[in-house]
C-alpha atoms as a PDB file:
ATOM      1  CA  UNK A   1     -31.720  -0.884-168.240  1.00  0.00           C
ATOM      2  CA  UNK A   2     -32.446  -0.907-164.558  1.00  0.00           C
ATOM      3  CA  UNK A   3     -29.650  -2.155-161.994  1.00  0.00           C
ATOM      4  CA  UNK A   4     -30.513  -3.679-158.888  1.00  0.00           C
ATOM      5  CA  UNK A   5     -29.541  -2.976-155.607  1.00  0.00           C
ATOM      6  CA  UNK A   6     -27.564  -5.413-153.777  1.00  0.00           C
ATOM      7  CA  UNK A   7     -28.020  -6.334-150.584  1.00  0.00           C
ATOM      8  CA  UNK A   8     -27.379  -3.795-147.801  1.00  0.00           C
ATOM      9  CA  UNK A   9     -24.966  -4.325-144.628  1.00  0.00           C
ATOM     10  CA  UNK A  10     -21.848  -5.353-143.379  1.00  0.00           C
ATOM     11  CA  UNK A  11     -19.221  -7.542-144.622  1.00  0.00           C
ATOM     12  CA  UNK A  12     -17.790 -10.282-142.334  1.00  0.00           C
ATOM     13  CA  UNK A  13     -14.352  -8.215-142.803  1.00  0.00           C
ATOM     14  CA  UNK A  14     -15.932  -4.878-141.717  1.00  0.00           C
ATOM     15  CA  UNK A  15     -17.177  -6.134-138.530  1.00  0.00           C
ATOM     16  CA  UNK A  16     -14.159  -7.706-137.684  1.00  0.00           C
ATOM     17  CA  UNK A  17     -12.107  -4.630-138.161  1.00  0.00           C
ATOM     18  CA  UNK A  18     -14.518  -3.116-135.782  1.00  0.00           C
ATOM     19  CA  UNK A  19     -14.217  -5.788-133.242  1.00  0.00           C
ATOM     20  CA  UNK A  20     -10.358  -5.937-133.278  1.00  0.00           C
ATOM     21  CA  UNK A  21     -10.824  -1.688-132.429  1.00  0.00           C
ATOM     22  CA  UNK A  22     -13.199  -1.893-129.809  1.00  0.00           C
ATOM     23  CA  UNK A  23     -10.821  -4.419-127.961  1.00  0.00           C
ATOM     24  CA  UNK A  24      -7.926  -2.195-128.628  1.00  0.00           C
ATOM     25  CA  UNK A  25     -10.278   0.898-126.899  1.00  0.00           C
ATOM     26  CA  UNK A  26     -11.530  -1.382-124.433  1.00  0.00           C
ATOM     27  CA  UNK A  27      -7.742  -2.416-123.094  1.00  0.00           C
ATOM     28  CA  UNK A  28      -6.765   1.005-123.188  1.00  0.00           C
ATOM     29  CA  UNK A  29      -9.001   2.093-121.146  1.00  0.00           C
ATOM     30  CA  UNK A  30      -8.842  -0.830-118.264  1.00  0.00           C
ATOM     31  CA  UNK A  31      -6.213   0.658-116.524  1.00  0.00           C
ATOM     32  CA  UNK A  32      -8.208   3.804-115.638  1.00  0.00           C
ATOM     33  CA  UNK A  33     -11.554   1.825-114.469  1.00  0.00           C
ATOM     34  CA  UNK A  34      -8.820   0.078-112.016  1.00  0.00           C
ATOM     35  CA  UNK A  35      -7.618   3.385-110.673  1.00  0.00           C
ATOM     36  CA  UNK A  36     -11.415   4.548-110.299  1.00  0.00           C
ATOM     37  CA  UNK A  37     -11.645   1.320-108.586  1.00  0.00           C
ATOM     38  CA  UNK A  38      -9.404   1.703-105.985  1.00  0.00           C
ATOM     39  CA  UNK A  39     -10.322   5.183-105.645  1.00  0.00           C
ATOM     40  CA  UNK A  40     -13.712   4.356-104.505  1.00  0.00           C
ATOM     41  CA  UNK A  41     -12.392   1.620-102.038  1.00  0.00           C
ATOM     42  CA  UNK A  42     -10.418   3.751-100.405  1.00  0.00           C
ATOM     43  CA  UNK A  43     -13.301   6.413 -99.944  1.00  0.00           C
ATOM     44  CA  UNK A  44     -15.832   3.782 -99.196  1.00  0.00           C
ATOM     45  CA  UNK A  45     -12.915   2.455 -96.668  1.00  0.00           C
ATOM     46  CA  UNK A  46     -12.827   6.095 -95.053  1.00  0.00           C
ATOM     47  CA  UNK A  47     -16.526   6.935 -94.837  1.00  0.00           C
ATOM     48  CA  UNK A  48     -17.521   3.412 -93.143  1.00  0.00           C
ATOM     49  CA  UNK A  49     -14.537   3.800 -90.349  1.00  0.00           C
ATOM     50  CA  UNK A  50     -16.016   7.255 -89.597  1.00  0.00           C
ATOM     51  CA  UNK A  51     -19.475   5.928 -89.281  1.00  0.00           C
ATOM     52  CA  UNK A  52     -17.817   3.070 -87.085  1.00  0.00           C
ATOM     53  CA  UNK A  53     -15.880   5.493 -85.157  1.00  0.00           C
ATOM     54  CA  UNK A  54     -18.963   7.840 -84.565  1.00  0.00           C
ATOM     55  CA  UNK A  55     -21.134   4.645 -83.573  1.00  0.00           C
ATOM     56  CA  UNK A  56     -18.383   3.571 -81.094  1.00  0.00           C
ATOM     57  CA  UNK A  57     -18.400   6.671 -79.225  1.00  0.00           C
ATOM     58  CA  UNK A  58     -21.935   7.643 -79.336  1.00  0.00           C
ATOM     59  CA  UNK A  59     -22.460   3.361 -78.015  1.00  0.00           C
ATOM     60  CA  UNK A  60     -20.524   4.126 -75.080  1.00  0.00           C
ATOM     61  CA  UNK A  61     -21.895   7.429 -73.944  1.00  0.00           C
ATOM     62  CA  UNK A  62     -25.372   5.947 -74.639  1.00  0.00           C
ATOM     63  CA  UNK A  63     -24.974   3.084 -72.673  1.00  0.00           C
ATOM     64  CA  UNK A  64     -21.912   4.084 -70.286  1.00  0.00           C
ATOM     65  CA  UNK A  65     -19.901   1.519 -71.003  1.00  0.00           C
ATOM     66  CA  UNK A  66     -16.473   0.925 -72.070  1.00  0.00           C
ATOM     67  CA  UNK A  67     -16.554   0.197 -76.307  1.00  0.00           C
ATOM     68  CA  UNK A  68     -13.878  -1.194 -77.998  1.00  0.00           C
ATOM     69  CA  UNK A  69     -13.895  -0.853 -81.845  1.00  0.00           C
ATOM     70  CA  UNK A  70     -11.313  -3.093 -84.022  1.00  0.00           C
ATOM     71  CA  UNK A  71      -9.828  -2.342 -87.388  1.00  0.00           C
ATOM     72  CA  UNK A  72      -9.527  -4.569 -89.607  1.00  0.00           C
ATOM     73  CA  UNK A  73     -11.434  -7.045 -88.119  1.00  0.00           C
ATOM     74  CA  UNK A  74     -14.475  -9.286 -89.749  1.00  0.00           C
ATOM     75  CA  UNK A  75     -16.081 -10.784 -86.879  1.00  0.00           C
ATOM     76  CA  UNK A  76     -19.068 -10.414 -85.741  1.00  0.00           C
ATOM     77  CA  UNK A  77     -20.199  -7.444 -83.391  1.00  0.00           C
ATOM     78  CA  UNK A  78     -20.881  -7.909 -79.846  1.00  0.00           C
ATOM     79  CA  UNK A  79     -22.331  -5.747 -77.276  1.00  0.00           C
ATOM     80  CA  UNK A  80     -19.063  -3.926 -76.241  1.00  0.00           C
ATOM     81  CA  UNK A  81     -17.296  -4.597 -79.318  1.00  0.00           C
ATOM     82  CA  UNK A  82     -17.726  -3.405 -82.884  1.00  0.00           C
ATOM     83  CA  UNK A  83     -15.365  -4.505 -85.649  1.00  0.00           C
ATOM     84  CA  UNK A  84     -14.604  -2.577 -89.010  1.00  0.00           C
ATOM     85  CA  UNK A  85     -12.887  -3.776 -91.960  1.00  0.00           C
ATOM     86  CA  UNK A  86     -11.424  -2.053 -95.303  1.00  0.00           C
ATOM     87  CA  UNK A  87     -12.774  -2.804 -98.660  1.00  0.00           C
ATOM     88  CA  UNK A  88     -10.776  -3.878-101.465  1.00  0.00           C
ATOM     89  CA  UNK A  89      -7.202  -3.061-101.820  1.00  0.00           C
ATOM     90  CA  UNK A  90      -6.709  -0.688 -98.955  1.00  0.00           C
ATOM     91  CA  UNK A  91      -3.871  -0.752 -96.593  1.00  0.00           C
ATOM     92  CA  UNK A  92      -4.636   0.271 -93.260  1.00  0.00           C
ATOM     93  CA  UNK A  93      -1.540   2.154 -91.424  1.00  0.00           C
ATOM     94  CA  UNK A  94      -1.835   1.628 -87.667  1.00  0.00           C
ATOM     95  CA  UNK A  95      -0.040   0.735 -84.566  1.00  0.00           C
ATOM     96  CA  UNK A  96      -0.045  -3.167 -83.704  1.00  0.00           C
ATOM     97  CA  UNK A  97      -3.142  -3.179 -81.398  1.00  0.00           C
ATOM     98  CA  UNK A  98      -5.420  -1.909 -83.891  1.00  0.00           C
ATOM     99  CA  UNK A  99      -8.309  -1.164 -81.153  1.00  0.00           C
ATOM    100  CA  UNK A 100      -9.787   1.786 -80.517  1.00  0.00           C
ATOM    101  CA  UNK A 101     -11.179   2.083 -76.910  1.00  0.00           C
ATOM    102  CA  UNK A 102     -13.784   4.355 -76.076  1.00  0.00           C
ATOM    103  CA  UNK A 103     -14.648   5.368 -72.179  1.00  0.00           C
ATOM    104  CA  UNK A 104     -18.395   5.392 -70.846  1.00  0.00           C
ATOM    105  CA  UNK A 105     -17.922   9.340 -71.358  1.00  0.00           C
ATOM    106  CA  UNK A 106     -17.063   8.701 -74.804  1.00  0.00           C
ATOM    107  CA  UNK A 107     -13.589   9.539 -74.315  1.00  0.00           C
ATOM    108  CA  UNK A 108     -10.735   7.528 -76.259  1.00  0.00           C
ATOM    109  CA  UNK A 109      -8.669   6.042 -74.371  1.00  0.00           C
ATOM    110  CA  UNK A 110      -6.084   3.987 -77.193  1.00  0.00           C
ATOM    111  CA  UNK A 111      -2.612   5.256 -77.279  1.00  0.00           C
ATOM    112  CA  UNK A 112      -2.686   6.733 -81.246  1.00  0.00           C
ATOM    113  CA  UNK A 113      -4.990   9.604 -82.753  1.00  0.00           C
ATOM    114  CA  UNK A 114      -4.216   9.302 -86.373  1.00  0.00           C
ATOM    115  CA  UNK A 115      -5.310   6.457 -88.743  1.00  0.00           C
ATOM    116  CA  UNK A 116      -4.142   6.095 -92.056  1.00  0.00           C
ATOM    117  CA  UNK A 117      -5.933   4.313 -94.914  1.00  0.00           C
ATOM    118  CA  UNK A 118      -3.860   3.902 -98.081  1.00  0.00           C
ATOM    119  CA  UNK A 119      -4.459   2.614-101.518  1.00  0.00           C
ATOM    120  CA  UNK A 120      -2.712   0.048-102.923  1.00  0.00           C
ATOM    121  CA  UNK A 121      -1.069   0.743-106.525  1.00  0.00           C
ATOM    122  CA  UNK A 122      -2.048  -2.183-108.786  1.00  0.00           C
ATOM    123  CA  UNK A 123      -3.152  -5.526-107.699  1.00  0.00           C
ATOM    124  CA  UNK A 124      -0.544  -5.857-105.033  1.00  0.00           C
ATOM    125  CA  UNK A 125      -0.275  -4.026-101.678  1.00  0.00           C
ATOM    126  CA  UNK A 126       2.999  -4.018-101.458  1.00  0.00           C
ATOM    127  CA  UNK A 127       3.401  -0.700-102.873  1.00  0.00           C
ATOM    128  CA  UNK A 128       0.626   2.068-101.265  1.00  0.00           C
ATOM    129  CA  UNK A 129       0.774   5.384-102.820  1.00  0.00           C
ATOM    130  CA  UNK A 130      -2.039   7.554-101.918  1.00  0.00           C
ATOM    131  CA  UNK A 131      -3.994   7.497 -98.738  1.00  0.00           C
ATOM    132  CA  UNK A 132      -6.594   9.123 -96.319  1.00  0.00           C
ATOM    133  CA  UNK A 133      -5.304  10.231 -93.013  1.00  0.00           C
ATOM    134  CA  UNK A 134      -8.133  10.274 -90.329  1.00  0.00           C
ATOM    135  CA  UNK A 135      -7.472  12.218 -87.144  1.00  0.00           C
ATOM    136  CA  UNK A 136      -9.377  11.813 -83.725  1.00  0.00           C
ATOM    137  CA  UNK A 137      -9.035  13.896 -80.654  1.00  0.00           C
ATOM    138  CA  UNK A 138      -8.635  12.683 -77.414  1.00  0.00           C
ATOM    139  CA  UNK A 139     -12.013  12.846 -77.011  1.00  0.00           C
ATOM    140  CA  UNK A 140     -12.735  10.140 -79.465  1.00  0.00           C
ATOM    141  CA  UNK A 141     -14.082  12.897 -82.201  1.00  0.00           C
ATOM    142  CA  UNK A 142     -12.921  13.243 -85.592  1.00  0.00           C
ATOM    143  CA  UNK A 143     -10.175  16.000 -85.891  1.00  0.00           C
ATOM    144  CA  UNK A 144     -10.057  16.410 -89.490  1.00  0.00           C
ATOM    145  CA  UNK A 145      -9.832  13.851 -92.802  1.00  0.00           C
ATOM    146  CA  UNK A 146      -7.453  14.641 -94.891  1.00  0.00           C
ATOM    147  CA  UNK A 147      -5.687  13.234 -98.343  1.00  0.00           C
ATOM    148  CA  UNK A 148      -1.846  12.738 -98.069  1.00  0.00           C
ATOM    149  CA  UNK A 149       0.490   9.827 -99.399  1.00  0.00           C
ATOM    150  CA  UNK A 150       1.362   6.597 -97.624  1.00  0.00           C
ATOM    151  CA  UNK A 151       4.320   6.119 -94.799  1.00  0.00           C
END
């Protein structure tokens, strides 16, 4: 007596078993692609204000002007004024005026020499942990870039 084969695959159980896991895996791991996230905000953040910084100065010994470069600022660039702003959830940590001024000889001539990025923890900002601590001689160059936590 021969026996047939029945049909081969999955039972409507079976794959909802697997669904159930893969949702369990995929909240687990949510968390972590946020922290990633953030991570890469806050270097994108730091390598785009050190372009901006370098483009300010090298502006206003180009064309001997006076450049002014804001933080944190969306509008639109002018002649003598460039604007940077952070991406995603990054704090920046700065005195009030938030300008950097750069001389016709390129030299800065804004009252602070360290800028301070930080990362937000979570979806809030109320609460920065780690952060990227740029710092510019009085020359308007970059000093040194360097990882520490936030004030």
């Amino acid at each position: 007596m021969q026996q047939t084969k029945k049909n081969q695959g999955f039972t409507l159980i079976e794959l909802m078993v697997t669904v159930a896991i893969m949702a369990i895996i995929t909240m687990m791991a949510a968390p972590s692609f946020n922290e990633i996230n953030s991570n890469q905000n806050l270097k994108k953040s730091t390598n785009t204000l050190v372009q901006e910084i370098k483009a300010a100065r090298t502006k206003a010994i180009l064309e001997k002007r006076v450049i002014t470069l804001n933080l944190a600022s969306s509008a639109s660039n002018t002649q003598t004024v460039l604007n940077w702003t952070q991406s995603g959830n990054v704090v920046l940590k700065t005195p009030a005026n938030n300008k950097l001024l750069f001389n016709s000889n390129g030299v800065m001539t804004s009252t602070f020499f360290e800028i301070v990025l930080c990362k937000a923890s979570g979806a809030t900002t109320a609460k920065p942990t780690t952060a990227k601590k740029i710092t510019l001689t009085k020359f308007g160059q970059i000093e040194k870039i360097e990882d520490g936590s936030c004030p």
